[in-house]
C-alpha atoms as a PDB file:
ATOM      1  CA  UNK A   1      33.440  43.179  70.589  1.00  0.00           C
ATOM      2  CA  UNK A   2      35.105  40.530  73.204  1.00  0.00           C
ATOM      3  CA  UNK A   3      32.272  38.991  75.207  1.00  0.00           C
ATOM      4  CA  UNK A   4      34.621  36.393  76.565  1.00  0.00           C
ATOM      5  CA  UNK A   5      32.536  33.679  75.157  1.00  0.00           C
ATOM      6  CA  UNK A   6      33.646  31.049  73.274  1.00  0.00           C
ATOM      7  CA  UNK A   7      32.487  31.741  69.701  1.00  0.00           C
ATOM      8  CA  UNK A   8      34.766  30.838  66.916  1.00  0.00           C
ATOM      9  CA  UNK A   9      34.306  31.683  63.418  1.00  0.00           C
ATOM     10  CA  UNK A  10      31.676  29.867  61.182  1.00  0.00           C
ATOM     11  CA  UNK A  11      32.542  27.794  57.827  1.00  0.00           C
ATOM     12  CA  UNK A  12      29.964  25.577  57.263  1.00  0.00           C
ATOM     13  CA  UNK A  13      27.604  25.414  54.321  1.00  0.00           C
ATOM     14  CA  UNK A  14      24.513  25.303  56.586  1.00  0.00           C
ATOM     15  CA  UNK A  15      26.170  28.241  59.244  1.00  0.00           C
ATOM     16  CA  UNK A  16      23.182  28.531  60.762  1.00  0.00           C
ATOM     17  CA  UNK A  17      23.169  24.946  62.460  1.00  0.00           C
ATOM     18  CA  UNK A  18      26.932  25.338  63.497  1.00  0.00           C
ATOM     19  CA  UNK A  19      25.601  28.907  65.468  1.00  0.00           C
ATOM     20  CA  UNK A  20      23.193  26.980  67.019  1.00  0.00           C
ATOM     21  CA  UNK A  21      25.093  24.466  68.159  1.00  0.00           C
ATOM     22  CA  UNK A  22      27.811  27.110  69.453  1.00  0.00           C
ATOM     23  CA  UNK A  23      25.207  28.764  71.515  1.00  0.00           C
ATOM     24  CA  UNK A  24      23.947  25.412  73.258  1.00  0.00           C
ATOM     25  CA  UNK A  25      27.245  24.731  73.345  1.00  0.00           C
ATOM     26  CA  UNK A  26      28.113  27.864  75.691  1.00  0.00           C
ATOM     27  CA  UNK A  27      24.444  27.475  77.566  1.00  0.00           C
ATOM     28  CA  UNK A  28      25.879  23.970  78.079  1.00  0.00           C
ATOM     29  CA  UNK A  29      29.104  24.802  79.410  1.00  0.00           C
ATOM     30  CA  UNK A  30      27.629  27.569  81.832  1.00  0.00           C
ATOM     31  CA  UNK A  31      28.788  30.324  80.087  1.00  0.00           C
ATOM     32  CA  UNK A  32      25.537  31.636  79.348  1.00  0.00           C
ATOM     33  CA  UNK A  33      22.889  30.947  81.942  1.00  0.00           C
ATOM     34  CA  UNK A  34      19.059  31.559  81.888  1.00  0.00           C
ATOM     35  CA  UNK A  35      17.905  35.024  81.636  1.00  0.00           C
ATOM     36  CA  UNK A  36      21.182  36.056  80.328  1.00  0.00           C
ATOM     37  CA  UNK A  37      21.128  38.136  76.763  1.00  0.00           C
ATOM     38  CA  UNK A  38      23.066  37.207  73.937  1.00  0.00           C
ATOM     39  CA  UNK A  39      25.423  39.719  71.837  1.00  0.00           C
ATOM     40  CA  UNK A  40      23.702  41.646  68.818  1.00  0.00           C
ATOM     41  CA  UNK A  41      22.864  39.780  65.461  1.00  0.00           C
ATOM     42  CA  UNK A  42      25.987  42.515  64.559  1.00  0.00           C
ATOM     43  CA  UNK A  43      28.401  41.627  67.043  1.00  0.00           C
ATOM     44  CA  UNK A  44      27.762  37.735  67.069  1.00  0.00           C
ATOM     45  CA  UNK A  45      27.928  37.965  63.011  1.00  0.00           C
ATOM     46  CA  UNK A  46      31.281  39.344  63.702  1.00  0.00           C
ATOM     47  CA  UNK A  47      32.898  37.110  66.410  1.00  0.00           C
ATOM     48  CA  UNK A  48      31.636  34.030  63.927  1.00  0.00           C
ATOM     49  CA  UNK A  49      32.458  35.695  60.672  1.00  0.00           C
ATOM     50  CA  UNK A  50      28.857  35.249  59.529  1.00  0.00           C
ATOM     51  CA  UNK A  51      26.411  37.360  57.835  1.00  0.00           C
ATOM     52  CA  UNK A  52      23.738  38.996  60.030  1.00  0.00           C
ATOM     53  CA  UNK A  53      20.861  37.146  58.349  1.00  0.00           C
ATOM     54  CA  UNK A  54      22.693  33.750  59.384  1.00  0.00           C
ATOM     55  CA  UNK A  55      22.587  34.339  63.506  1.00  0.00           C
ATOM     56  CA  UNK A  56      18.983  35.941  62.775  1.00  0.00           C
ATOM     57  CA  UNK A  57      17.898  32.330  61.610  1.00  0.00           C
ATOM     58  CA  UNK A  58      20.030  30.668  63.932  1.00  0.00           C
ATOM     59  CA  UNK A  59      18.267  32.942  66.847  1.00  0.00           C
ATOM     60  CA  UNK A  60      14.931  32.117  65.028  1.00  0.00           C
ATOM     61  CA  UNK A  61      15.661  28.465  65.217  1.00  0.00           C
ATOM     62  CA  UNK A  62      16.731  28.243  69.018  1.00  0.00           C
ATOM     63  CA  UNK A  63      13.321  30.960  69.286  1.00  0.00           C
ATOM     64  CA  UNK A  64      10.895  27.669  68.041  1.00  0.00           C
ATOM     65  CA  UNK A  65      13.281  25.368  70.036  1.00  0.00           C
ATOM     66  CA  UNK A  66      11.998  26.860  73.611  1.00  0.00           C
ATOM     67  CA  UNK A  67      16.047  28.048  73.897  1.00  0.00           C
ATOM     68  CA  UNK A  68      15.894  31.493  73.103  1.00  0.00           C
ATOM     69  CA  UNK A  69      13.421  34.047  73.579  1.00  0.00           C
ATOM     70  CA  UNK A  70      13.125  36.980  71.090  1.00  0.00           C
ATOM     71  CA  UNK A  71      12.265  40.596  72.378  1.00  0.00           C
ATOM     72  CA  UNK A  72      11.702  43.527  70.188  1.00  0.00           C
ATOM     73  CA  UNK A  73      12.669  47.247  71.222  1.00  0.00           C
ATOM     74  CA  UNK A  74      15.414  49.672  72.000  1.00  0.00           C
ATOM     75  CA  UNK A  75      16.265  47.045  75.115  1.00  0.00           C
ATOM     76  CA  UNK A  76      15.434  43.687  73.547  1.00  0.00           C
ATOM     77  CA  UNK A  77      17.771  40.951  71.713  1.00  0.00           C
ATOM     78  CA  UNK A  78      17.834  37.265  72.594  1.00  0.00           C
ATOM     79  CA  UNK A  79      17.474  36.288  75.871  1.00  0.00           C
ATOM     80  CA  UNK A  80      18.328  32.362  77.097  1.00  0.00           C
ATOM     81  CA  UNK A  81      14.904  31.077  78.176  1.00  0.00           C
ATOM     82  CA  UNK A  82      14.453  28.671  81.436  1.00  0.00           C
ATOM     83  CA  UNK A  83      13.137  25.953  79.360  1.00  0.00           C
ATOM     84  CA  UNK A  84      10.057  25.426  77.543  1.00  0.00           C
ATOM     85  CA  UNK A  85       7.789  22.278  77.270  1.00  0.00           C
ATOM     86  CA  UNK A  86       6.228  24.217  74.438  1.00  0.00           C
ATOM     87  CA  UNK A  87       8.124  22.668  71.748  1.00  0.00           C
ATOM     88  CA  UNK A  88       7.781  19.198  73.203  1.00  0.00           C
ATOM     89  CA  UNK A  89       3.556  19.753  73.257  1.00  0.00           C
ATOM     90  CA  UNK A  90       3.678  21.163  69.770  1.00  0.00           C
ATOM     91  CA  UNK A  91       5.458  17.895  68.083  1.00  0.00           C
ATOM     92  CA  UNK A  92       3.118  15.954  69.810  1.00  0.00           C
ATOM     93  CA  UNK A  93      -0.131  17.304  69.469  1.00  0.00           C
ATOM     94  CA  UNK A  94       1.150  17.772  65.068  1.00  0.00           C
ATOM     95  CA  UNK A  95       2.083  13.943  65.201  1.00  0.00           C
ATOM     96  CA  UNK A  96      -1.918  13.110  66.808  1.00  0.00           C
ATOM     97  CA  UNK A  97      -3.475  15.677  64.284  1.00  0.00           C
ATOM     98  CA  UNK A  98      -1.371  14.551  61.410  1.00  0.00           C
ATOM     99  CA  UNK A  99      -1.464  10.218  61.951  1.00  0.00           C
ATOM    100  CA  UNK A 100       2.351  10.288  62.971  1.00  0.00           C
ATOM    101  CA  UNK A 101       1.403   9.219  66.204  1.00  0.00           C
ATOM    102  CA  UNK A 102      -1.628   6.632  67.610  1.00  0.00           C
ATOM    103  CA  UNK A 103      -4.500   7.768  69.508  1.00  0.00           C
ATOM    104  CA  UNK A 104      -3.920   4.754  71.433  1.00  0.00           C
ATOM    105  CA  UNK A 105      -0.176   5.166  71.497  1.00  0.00           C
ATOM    106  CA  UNK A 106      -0.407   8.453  73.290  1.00  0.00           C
ATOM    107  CA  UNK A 107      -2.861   6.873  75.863  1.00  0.00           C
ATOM    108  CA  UNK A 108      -0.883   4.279  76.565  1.00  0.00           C
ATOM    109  CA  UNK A 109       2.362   6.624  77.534  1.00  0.00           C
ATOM    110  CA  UNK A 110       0.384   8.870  79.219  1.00  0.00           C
ATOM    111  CA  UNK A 111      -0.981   6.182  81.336  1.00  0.00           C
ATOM    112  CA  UNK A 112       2.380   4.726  82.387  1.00  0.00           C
ATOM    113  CA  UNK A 113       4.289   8.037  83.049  1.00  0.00           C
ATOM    114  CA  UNK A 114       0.608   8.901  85.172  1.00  0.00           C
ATOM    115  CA  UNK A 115       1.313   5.862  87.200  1.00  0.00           C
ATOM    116  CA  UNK A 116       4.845   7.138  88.233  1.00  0.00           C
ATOM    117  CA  UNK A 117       3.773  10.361  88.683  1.00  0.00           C
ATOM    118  CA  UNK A 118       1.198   9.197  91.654  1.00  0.00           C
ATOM    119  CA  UNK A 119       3.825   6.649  92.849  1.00  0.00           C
ATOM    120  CA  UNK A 120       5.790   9.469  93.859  1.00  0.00           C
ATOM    121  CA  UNK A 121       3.308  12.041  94.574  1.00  0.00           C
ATOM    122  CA  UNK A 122       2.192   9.260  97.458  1.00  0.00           C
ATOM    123  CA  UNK A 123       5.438   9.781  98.889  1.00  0.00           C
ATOM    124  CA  UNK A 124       5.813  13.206  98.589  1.00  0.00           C
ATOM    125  CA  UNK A 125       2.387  15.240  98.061  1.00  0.00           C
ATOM    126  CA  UNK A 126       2.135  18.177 101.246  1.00  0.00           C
ATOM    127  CA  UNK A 127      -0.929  19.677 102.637  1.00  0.00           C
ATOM    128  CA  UNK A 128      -0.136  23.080 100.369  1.00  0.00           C
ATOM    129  CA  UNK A 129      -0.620  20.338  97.187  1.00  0.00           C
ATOM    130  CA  UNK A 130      -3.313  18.656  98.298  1.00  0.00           C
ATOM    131  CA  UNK A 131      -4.903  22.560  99.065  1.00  0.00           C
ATOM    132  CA  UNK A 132      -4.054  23.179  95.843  1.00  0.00           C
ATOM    133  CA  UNK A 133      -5.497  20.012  93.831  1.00  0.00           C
ATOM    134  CA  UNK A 134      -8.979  20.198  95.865  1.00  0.00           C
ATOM    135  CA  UNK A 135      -9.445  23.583  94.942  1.00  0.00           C
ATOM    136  CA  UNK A 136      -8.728  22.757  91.218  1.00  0.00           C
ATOM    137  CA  UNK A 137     -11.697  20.439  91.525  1.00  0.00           C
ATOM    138  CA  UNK A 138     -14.116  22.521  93.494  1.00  0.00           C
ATOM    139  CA  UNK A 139     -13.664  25.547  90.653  1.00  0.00           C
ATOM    140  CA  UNK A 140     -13.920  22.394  87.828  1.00  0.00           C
ATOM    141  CA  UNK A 141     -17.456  21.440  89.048  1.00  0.00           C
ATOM    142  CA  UNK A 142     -18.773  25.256  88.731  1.00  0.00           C
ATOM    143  CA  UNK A 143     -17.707  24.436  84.843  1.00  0.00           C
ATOM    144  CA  UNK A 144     -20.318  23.007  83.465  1.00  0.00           C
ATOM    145  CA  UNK A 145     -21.723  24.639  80.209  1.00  0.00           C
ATOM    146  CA  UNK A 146     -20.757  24.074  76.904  1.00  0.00           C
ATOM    147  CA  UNK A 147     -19.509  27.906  76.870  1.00  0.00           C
ATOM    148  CA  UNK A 148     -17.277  26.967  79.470  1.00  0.00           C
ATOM    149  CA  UNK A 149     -15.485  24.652  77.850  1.00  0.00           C
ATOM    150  CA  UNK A 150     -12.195  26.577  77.854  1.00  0.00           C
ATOM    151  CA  UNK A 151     -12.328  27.181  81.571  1.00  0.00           C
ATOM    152  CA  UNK A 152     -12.636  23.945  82.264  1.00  0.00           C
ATOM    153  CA  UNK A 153     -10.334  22.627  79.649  1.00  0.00           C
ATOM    154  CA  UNK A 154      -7.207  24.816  81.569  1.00  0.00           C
ATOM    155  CA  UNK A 155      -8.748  23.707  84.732  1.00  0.00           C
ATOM    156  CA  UNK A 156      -7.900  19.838  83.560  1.00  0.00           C
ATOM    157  CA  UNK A 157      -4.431  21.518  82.116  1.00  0.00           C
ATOM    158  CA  UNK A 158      -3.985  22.853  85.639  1.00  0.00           C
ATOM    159  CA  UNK A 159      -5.273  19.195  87.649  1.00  0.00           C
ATOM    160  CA  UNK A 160      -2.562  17.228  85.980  1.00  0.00           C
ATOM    161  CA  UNK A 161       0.437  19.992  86.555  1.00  0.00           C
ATOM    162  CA  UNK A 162      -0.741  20.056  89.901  1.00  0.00           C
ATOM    163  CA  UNK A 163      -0.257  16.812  90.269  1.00  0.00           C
ATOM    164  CA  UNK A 164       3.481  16.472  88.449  1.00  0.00           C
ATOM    165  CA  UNK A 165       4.109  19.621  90.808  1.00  0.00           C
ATOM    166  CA  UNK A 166       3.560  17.548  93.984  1.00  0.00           C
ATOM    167  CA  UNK A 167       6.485  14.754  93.160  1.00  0.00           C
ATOM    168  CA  UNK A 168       8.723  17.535  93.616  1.00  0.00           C
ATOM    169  CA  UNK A 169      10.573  16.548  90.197  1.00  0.00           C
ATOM    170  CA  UNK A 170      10.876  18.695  87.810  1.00  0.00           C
ATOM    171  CA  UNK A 171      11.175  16.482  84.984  1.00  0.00           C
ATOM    172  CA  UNK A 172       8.018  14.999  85.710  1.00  0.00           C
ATOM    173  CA  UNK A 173       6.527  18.617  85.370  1.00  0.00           C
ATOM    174  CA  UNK A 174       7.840  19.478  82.248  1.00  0.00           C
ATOM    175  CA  UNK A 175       7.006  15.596  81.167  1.00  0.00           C
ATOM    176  CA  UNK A 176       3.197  15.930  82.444  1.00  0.00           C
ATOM    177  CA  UNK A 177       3.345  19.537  80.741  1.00  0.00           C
ATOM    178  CA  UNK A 178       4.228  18.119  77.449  1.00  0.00           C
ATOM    179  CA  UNK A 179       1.447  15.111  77.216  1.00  0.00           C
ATOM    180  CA  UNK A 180      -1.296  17.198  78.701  1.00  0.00           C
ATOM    181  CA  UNK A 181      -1.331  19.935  76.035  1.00  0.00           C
ATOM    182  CA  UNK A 182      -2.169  17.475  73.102  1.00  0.00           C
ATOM    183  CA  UNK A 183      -4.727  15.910  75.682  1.00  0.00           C
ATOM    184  CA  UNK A 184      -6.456  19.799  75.731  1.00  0.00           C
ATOM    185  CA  UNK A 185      -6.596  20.137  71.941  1.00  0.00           C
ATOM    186  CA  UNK A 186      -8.256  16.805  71.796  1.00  0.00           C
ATOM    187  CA  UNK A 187     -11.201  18.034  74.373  1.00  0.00           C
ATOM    188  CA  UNK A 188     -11.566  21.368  72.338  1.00  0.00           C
ATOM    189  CA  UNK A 189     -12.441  19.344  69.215  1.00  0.00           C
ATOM    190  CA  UNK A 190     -14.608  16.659  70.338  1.00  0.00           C
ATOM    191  CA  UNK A 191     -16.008  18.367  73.271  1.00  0.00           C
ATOM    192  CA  UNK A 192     -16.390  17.112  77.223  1.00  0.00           C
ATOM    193  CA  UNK A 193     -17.773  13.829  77.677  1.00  0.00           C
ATOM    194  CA  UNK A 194     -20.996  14.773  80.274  1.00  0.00           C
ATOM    195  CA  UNK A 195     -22.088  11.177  81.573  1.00  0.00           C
ATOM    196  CA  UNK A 196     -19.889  10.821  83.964  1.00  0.00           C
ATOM    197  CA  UNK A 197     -18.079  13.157  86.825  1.00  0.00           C
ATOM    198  CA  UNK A 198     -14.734  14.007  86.332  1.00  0.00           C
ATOM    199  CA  UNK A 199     -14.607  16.040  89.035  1.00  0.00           C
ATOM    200  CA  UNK A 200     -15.360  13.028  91.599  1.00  0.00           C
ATOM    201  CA  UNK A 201     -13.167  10.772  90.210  1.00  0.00           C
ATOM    202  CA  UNK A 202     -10.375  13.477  90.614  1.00  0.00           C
ATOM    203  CA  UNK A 203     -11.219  13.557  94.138  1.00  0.00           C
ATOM    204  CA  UNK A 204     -10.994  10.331  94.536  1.00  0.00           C
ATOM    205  CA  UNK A 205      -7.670  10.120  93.186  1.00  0.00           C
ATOM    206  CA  UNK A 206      -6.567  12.929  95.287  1.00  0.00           C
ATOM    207  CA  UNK A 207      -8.042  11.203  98.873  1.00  0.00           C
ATOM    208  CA  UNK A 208      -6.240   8.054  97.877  1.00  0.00           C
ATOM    209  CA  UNK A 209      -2.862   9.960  97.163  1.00  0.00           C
ATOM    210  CA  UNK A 210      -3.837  11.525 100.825  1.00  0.00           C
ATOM    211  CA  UNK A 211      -3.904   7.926 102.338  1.00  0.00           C
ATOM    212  CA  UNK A 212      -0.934   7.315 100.636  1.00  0.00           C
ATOM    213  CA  UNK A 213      -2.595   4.331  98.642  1.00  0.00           C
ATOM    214  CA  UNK A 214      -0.290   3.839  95.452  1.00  0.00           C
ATOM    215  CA  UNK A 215      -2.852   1.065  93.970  1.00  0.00           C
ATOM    216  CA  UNK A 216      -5.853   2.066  95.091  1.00  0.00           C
ATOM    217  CA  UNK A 217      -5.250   5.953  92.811  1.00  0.00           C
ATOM    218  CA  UNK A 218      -3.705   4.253  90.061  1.00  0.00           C
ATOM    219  CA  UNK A 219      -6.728   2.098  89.711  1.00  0.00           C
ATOM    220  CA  UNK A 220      -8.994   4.945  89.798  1.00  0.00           C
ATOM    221  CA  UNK A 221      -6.502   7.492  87.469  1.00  0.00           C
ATOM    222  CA  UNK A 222      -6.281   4.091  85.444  1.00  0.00           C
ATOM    223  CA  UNK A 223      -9.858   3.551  84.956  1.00  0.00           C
ATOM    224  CA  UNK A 224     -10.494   7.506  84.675  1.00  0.00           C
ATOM    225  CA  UNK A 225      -8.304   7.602  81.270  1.00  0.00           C
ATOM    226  CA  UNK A 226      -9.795   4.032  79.615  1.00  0.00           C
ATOM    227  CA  UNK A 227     -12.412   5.986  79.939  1.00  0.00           C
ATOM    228  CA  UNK A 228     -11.220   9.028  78.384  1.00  0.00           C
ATOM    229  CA  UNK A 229      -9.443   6.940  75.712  1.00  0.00           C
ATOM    230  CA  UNK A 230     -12.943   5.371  74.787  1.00  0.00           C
ATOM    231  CA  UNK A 231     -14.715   8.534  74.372  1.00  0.00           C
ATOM    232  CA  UNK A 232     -12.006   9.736  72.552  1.00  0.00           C
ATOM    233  CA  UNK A 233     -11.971   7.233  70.174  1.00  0.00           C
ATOM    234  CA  UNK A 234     -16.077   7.465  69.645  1.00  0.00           C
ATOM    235  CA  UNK A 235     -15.951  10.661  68.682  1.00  0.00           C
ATOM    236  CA  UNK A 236     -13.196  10.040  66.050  1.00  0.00           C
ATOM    237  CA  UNK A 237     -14.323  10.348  62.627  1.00  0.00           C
ATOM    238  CA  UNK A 238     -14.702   7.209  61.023  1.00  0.00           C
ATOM    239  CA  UNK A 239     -12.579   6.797  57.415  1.00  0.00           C
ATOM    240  CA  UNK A 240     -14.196   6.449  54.198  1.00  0.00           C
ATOM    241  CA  UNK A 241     -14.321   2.456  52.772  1.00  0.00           C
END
């Protein structure tokens, strides 16, 4: 088969990596775009003079990398995803879980890219945003039982993509995306901190973003995740002596 794509043959020792680099390389060079379908495990093993089970790992590979996306049946194959924050989230939430990465760390470049992330949505939020945000926080403050903790837990998901959304950059969404999720598994372990309201200081944050007030919502966003950060850190378990 000639798909007109730029595969060569394989000769590496670990084939697997040089097939994934030749498809990112042909994603890369616009040759395969989103939502396009690759050829067969056959016909690709062919074009790179590879065996079968070598483009099924590569395709496995790109699968975990948020690159590919696998479907099953008569009409499935591998299919060139959109892009995926998924991946990002998952390294980061394994290096919190496992020690690789601070608690405080985290915090820290959450807070700063949160900061930038306001800065802009100042400048660029619209009514349909704000609409959006204040009707996040209306449907948070119905959550308020322990057995709604996963409701409310994608509500906070949904506050802070919200939020990215309204800069209008896209990196900033997928960047917001990938910090968040860790954020989430945290809340799921230690459970929602109840002596305080979230909800109003997310409206807060939201009326100053309305007056366009870059200092006055950072101050409150900052406060709102020392906060965070110090309950977080309470409900750590302590190490043995």
């Amino acid at each position: 088969m000639n798909s007109g794509l730029g595969f060569r043959p394989v000769k590496t020792k670990r084939a697997f990596e040089e097939v994934c680099d030749q498809i990112r390389s042909e994603i890369q060079a616009g040759r395969i775009a989103a939502g396009d379908k690759l050829p067969s495990e056959r016909d690709l093993a062919e074009q790179l003079q590879v065996s079968r089970a070598t483009v099924r790992e590569a395709f496995r590979t790109l699968e975990i990398g948020g690159v590919l996306s696998l479907l099953k049946g008569v009409k499935g194959g591998a299919v060139v995803m959109r892009g995926d924050a998924k991946p990002i989230t998952q390294t980061i939430t394994d290096l919190l879980s496992l020690g690789g990465l601070s608690l405080a760390d985290y915090t820290e470049a959450r807070t700063s890219l949160q900061k930038e992330i306001i800065r802009l949505a100042c400048e660029r939020a619209t009514p349909e945003d704000f609409a959006a945000l204040e009707a996040n926080i209306a449907a948070t403050r119905e959550k308020t039982t322990e057995a709604q903790i996963e409701d409310r837990t994608a509500l906070t998901v949904e506050f802070y993509a919200l939020l990215a959304r309204a800069t209008k950059n896209k990196a900033m969404e997928l960047l917001m995306s990938a910090v968040t999720e860790p954020l989430a598994y945290y809340i799921r372990q230690i459970g929602v901190d109840r002596t305080w309201d979230v909800a109003e200081s997310r409206t807060k944050v939201v009326n100053h973003i309305r007056a366009r007030d870059v200092a006055a919502a950072v101050a409150e966003m900052s406060s709102h995740m020392e906060r965070l950060h110090a309950y977080m850190l309470s409900r750590q378990p302590v190490a043995p002596a």
